[in-house]
Protein backbone atom coordinates (compact mmCIF):
# COMPACT_ATOMS: atom_id res chain seq x y z
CA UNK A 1 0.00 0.00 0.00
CA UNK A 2 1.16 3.28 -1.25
CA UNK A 3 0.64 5.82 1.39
CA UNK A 4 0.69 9.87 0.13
CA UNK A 5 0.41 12.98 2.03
CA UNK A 6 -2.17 15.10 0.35
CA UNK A 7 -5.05 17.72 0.38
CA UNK A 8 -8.48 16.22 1.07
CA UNK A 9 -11.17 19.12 -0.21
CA UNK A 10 -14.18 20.01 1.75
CA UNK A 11 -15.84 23.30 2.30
CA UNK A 12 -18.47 24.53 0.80
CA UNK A 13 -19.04 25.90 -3.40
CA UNK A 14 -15.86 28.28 -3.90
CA UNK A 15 -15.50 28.39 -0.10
CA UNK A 16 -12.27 25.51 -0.41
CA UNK A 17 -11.17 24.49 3.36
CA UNK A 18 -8.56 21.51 2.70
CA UNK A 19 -7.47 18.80 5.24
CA UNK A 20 -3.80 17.58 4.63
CA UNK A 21 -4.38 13.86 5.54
CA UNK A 22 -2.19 10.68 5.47
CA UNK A 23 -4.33 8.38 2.63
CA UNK A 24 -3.83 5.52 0.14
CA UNK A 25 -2.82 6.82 -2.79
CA UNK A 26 -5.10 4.64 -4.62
CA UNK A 27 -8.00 5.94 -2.75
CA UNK A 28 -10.09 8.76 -4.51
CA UNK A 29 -8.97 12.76 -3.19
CA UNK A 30 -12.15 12.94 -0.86
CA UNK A 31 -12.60 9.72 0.15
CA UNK A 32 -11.33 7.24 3.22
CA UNK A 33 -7.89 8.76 4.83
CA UNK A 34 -5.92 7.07 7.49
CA UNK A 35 -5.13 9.98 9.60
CA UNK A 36 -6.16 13.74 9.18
CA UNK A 37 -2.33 15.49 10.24
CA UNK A 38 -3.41 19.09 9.68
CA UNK A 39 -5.50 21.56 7.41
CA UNK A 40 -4.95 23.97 4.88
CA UNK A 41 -7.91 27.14 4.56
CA UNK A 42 -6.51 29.38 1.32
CA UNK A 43 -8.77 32.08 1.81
CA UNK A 44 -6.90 33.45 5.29
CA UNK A 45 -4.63 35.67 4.43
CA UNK A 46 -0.59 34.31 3.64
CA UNK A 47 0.51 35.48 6.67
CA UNK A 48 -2.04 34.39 8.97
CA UNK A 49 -1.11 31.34 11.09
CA UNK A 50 -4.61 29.59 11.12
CA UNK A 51 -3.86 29.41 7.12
CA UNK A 52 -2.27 25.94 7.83
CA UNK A 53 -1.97 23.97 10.94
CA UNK A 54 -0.10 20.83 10.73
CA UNK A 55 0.81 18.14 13.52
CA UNK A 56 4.43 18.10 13.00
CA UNK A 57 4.90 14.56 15.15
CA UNK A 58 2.75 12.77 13.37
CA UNK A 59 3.74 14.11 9.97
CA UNK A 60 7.46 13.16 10.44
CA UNK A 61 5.97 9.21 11.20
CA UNK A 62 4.25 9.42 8.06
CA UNK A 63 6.90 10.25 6.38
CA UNK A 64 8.91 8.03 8.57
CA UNK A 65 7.27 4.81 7.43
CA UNK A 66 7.66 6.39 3.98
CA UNK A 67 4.78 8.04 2.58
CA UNK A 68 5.27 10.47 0.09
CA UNK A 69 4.21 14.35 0.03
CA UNK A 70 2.07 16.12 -2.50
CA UNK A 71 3.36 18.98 -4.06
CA UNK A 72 1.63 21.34 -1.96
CA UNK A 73 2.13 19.19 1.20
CA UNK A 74 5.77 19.31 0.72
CA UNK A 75 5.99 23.23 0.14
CA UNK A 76 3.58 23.12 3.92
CA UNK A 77 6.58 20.61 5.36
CA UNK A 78 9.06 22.69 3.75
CA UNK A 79 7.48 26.26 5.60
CA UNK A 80 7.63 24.40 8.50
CA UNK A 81 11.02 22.99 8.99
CA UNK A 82 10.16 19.47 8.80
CA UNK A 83 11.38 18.28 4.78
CA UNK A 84 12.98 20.26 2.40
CA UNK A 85 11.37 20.82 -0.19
CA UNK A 86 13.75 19.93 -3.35
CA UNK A 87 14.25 23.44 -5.65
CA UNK A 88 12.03 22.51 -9.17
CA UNK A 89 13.74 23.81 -12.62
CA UNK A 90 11.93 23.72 -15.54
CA UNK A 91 13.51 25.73 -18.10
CA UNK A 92 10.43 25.53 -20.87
CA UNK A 93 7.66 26.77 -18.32
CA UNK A 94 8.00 30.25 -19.55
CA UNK A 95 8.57 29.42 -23.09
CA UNK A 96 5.10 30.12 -25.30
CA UNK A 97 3.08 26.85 -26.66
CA UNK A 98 3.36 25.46 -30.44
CA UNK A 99 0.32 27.33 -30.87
CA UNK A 100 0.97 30.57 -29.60
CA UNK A 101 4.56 30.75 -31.31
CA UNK A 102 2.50 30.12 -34.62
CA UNK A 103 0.22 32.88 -33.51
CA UNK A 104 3.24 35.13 -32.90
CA UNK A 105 4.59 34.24 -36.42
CA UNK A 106 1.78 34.91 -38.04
CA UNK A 107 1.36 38.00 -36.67
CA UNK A 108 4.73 39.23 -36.87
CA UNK A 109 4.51 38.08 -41.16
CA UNK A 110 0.94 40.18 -41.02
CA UNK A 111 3.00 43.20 -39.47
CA UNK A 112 5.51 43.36 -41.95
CA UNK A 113 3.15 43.02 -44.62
CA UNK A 114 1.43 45.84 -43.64
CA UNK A 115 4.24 48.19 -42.94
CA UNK A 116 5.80 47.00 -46.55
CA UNK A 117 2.28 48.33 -47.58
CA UNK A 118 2.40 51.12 -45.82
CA UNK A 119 5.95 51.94 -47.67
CA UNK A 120 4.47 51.66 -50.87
CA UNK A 121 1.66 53.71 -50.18
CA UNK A 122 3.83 56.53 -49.10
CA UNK A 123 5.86 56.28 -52.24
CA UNK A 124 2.70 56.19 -54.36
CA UNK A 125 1.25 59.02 -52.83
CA UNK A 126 5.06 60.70 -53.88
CA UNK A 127 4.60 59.50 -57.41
CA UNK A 128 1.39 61.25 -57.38
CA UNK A 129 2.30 64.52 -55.90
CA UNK A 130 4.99 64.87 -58.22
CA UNK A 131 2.95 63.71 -61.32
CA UNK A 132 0.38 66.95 -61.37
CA UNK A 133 3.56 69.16 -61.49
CA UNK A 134 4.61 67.38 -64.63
CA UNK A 135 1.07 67.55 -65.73
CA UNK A 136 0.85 71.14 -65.06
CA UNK A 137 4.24 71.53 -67.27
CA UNK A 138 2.47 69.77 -70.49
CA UNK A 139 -1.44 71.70 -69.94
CA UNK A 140 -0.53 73.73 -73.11
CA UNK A 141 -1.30 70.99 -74.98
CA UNK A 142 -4.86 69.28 -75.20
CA UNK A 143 -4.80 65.74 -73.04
CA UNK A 144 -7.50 62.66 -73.47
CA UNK A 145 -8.60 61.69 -69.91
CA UNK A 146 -10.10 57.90 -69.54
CA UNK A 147 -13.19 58.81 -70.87
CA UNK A 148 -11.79 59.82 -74.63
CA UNK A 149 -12.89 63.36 -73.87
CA UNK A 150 -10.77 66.23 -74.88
CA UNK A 151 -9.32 68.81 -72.66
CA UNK A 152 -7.92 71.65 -73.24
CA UNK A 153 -6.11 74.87 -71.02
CA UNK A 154 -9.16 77.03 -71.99
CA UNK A 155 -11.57 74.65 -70.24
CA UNK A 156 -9.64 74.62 -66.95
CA UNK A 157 -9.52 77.93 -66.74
CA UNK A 158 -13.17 78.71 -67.38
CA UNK A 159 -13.49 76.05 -64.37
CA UNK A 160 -11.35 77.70 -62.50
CA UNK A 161 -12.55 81.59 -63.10
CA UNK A 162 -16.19 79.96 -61.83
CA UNK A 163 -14.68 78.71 -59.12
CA UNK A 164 -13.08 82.12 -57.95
CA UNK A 165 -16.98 83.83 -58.37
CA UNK A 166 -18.19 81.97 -56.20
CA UNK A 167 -18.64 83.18 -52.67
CA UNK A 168 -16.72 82.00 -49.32
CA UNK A 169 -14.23 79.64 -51.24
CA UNK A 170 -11.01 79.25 -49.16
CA UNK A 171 -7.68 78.32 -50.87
CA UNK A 172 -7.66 74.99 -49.99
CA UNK A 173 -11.35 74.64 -52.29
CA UNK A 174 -9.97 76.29 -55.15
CA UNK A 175 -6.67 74.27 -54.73
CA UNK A 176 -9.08 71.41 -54.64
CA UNK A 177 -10.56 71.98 -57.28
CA UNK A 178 -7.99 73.24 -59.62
CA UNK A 179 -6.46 69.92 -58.87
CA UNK A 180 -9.26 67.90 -60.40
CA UNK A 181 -9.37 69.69 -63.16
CA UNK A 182 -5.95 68.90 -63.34
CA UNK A 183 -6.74 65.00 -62.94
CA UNK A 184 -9.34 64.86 -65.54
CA UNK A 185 -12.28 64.00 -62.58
CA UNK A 186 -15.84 65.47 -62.30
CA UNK A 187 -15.51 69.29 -61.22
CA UNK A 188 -18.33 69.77 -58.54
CA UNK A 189 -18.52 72.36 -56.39
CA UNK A 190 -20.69 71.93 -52.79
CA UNK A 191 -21.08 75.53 -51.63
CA UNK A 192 -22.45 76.45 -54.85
CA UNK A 193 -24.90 73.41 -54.88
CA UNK A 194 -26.05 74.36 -50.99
């Protein structure tokens, strides 16, 4: 017979009150002990000595006729100066799961994805600043937009001498819209409209 020192639970529905008793180790957690040696109550506070009472004479027989601790019942014997409590090493416990290191992988590929898009964005939006300048250098001569309509520099000028009648335009609207003209798009105008 295999005898273990161990935490019996009792107490009532997330109220845990634990008796550390000297049972067969085949026997189920709550079941038939040999000898209750102590108790265990978690919800006192650490350093509160009710927390865990133990009968130190009668835990060094059990472990005398060699019955062997729980995890938890050795860190108790270990707080009380009766076994020491071996030091545990385990190198991997902080190290992430095989899922979460795929997790982290594809998140780091989805990153640098993203901030390769982000690059090329930027040097699009270059491309395209610098494109209405060269634009702007060829508007002498008539351009076909995707439509196949013709364009010429009269036409953006009558758009933009309409745009400067109109009342309350800032430079930013007249910028705005100069710059569609410029781009060949749909020249609308929402202060006139309202």
């Amino acid at each position: 017979m295999a005898i273990s020192l161990r935490l019996s639970r009792g107490g009532a529905k997330k109220r845990p009150y634990y008796r550390i008793v000297a049972a067969d180790s085949r026997k189920p957690r709550d079941g038939k002990y040999l000898e209750q040696i102590g108790t265990y109550n978690p919800l006192l506070a650490k350093d509160d000595e009710k927390r865990v009472t133990l009968n130190e004479d009668r835990a060094k027989y059990w472990l005398g006729v060699g019955a062997q601790p729980s995890d938890r019942v050795a860190r108790f014997l270990d707080a009380a100066g009766i076994r020491e409590r071996e030091a545990r090493n385990n190198p991997n416990k902080a190290k992430p799961g095989e899922k979460a290191t795929e997790r982290a992988e594809e998140k780091a590929e989805k990153a640098a994805a993203a901030e390769e898009a982000k690059k090329e964005a930027e040097a699009e939006a270059k491309a395209e600043a610098e494109a209405p300048k060269e634009e702007a250098a060829d508007a002498d001569s008539t351009e076909n937009d995707a439509t196949g309509s013709v364009k010429t520099e009269e036409t953006a000028e009558a758009v933009a001498d309409a745009a400067e009648t109109t009342d309350g335009d800032t430079a930013e609207d007249k910028a705005a819209i100069a710059e569609e003209v410029a781009e060949g798009g749909p020249v609308e105008d929402d202060k006139a409209e309202g």
